[in-house]
Protein backbone atom coordinates (compact mmCIF):
# COMPACT_ATOMS: atom_id res chain seq x y z
CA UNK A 1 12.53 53.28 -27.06
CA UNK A 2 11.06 52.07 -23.52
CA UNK A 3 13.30 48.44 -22.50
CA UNK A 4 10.16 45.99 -22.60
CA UNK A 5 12.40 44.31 -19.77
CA UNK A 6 10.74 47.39 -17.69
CA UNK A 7 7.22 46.27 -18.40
CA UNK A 8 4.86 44.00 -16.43
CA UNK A 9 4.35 40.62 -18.06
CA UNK A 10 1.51 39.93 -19.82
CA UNK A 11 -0.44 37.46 -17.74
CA UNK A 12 -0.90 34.48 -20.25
CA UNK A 13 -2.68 31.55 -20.09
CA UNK A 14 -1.26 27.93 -21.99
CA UNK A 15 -4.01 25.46 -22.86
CA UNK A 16 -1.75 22.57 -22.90
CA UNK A 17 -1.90 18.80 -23.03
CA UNK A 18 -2.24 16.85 -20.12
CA UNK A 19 0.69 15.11 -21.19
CA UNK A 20 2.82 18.01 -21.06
CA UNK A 21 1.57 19.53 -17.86
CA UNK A 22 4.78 18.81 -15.75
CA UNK A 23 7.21 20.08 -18.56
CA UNK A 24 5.42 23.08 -18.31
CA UNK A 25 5.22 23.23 -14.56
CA UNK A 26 9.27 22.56 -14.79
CA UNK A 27 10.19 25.21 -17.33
CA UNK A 28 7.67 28.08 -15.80
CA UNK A 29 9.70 27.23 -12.53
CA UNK A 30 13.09 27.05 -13.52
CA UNK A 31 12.46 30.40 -15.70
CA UNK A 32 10.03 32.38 -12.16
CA UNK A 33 7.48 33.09 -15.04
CA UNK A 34 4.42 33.64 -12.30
CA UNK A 35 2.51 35.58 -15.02
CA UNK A 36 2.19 32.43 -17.15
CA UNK A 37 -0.49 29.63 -15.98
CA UNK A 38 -1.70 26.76 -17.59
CA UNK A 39 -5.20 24.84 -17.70
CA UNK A 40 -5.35 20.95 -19.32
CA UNK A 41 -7.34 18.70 -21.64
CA UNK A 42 -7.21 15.35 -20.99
CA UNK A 43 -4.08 13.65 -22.61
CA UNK A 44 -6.10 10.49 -22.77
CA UNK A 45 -7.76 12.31 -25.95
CA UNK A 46 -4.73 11.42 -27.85
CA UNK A 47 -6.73 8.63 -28.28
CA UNK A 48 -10.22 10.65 -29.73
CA UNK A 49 -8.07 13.68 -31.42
CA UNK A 50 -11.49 14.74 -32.69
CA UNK A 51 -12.47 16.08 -29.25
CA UNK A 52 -9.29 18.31 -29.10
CA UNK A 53 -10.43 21.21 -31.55
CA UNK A 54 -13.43 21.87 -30.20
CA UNK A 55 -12.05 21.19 -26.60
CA UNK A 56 -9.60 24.19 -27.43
CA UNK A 57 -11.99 26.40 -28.26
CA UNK A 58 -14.02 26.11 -25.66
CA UNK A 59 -11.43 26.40 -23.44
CA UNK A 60 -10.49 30.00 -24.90
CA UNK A 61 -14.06 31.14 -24.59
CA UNK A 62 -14.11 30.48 -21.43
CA UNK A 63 -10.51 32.20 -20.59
CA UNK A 64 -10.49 35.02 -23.01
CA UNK A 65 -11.87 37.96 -21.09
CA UNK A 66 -9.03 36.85 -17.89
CA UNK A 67 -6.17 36.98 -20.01
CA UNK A 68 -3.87 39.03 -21.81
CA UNK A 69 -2.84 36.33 -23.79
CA UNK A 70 -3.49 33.05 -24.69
CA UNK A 71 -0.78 30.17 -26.03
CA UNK A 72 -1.81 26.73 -27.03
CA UNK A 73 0.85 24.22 -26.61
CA UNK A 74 -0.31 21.59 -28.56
CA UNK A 75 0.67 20.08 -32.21
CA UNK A 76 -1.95 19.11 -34.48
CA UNK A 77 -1.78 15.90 -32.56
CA UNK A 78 -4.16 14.03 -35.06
CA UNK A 79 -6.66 16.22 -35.69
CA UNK A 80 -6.04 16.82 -39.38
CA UNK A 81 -5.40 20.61 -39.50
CA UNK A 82 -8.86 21.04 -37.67
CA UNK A 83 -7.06 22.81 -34.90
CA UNK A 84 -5.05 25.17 -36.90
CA UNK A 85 -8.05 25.70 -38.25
CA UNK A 86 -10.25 26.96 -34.74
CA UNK A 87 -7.14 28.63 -33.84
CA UNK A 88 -6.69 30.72 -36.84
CA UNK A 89 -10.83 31.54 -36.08
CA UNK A 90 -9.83 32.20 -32.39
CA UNK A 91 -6.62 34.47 -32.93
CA UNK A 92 -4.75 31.85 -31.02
CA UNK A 93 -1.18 30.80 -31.53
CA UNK A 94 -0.02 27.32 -30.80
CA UNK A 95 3.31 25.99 -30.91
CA UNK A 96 5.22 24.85 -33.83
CA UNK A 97 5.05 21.12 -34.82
CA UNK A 98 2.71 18.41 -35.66
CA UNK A 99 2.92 16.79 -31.97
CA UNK A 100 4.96 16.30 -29.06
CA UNK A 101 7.87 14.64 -30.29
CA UNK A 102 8.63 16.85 -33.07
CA UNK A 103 8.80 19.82 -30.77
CA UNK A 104 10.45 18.02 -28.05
CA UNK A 105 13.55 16.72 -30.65
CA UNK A 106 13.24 19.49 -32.40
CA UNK A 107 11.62 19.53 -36.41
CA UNK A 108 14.87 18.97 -38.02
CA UNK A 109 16.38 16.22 -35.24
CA UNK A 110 12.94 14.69 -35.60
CA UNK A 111 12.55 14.28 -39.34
CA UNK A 112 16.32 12.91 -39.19
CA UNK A 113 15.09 10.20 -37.03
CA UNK A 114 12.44 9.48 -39.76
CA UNK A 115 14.80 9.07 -42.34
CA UNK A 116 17.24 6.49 -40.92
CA UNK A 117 14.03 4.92 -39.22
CA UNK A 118 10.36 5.25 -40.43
CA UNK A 119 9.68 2.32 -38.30
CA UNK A 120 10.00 4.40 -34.92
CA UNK A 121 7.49 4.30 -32.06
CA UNK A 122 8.08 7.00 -29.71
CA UNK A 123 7.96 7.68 -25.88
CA UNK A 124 8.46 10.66 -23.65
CA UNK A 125 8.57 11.13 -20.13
CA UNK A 126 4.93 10.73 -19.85
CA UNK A 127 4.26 8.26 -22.04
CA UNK A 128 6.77 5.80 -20.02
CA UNK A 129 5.29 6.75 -16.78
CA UNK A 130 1.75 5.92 -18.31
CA UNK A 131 2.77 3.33 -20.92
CA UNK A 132 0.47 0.45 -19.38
CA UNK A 133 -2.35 3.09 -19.55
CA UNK A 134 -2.02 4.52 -23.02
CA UNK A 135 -0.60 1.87 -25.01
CA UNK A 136 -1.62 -1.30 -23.14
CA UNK A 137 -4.62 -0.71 -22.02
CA UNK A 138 -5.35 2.00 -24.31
CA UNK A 139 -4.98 -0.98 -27.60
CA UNK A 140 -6.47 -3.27 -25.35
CA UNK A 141 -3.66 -5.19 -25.44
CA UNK A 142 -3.78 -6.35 -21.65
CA UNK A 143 -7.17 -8.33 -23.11
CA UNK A 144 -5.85 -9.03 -26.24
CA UNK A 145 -2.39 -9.54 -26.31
CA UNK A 146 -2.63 -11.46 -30.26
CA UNK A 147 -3.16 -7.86 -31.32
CA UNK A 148 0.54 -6.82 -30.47
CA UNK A 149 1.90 -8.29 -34.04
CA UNK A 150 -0.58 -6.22 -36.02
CA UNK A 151 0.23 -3.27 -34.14
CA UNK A 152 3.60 -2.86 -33.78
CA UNK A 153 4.45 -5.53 -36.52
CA UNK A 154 5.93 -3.12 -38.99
CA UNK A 155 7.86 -1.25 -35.78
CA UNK A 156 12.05 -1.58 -35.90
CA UNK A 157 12.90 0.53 -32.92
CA UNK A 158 11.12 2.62 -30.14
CA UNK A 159 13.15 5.86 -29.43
CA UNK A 160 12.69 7.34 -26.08
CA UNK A 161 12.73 10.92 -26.29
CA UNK A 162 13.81 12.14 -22.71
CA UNK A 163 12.99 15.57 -21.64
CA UNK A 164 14.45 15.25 -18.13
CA UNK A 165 16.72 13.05 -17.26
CA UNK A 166 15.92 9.87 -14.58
CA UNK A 167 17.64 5.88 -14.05
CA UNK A 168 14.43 4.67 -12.69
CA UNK A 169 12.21 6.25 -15.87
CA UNK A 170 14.94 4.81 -18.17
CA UNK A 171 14.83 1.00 -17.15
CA UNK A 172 10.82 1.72 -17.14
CA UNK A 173 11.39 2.50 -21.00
CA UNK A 174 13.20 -0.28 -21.68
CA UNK A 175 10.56 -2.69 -19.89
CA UNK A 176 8.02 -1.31 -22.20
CA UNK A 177 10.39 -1.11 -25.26
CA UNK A 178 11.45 -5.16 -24.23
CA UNK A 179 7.39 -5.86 -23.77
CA UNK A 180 6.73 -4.61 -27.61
CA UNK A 181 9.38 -6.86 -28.47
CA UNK A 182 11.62 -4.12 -29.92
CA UNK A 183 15.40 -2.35 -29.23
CA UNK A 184 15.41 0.50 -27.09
CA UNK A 185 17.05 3.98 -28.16
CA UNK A 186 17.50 6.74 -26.03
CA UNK A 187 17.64 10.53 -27.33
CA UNK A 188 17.75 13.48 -24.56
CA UNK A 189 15.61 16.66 -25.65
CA UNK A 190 15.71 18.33 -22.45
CA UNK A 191 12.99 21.19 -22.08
CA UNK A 192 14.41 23.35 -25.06
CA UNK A 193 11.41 22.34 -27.62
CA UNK A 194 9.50 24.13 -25.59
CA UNK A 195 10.68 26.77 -23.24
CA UNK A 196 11.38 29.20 -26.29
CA UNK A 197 7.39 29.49 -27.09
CA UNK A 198 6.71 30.05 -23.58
CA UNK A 199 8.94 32.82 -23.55
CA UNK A 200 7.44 33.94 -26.72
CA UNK A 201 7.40 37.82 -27.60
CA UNK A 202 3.63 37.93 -26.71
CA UNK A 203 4.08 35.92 -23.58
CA UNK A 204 6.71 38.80 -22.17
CA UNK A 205 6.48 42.32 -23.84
């Protein structure tokens, strides 16, 4: 049997997140995975998860003939199982996971959180850096600031889920954990949730 280690990489293309774009950038570095590049959807459609299907699939339409493979690294992110659903139509694989944080934490670390907590709001890296942007602006909070009891009301905790460590993005998460008027906890994921489907068996024999 020929070592696959002798082969050339498959060149692969991840249709990934905005929001994950630099933890991609970071692990394709750290791991000198030049076959593997990446092309974005807009993270702010976190906020319209309908346009992420159909976003997807036009993305690997328009990629398909240039690659030899194509990842998705994406959960369902609130789409309702309509992106499994183009995927399985495409022939695409995405990651495992219904969103970021699960993947990040890892399923079973996540779902533990759950349990002692259902009351958890979660941040990552990106969501800290762009918390004024996503959450503030994004509720329309920064016009309507009444609106922060019905949101976040039923909220006990908001658990930072840190994929690379830094002081400065740390006392930025507790600023926005202090501004929702809730205790900050901090839980460090590192890269793992994700380097191990970029590294895939597709994305390397």
């Amino acid at each position: 049997m020929t070592d696959a280690s002798t082969h050339n990489p498959r060149k692969t293309l991840v249709i990934a997140c905005g929001a994950l774009a630099r933890e991609f950038l970071a692990v394709k570095e750290a791991n000198g995975w030049d076959h593997i590049e990446i092309t974005c959807l807009p993270a702010i459609w976190h906020n319209t998860p309908q346009k992420i299907p159909d976003g997807v699939r036009r993305k690997i339409r328009a990629n398909r003939a240039n690659y030899d493979e194509i990842l998705v690294l994406y959960g369902d992110c609130g789409s309702g199982g309509i992106l499994d659903e183009v995927l399985k139509e495409e022939g695409v694989e995405r990651i495992d996971g219904p969103h970021c944080y699960s993947f990040f934490a890892g399923a079973e670390v996540f779902d533990r959180m759950q349990d002692e907590e259902v009351g958890t709001f979660y941040l990552t890296d990106f969501l800290v850096r762009h918390f004024d942007r996503f959450v503030i602006k994004g509720l329309k909070l920064d016009k309507h600031p009444q609106l922060l009891p019905i949101y976040f009301g039923n909220y006990k905790r908001v658990m930072f889920l840190v994929q690379v460590p830094d002081a400065a993005l740390e006392k930025k998460a507790q600023a926005a954990a202090a501004r929702l008027g809730l205790p900050l906890e901090v839980h460090y994921t590192g890269l793992a949730g994700i380097e191990p489907f970029l590294g895939s068996r597709k994305a390397l024999a």
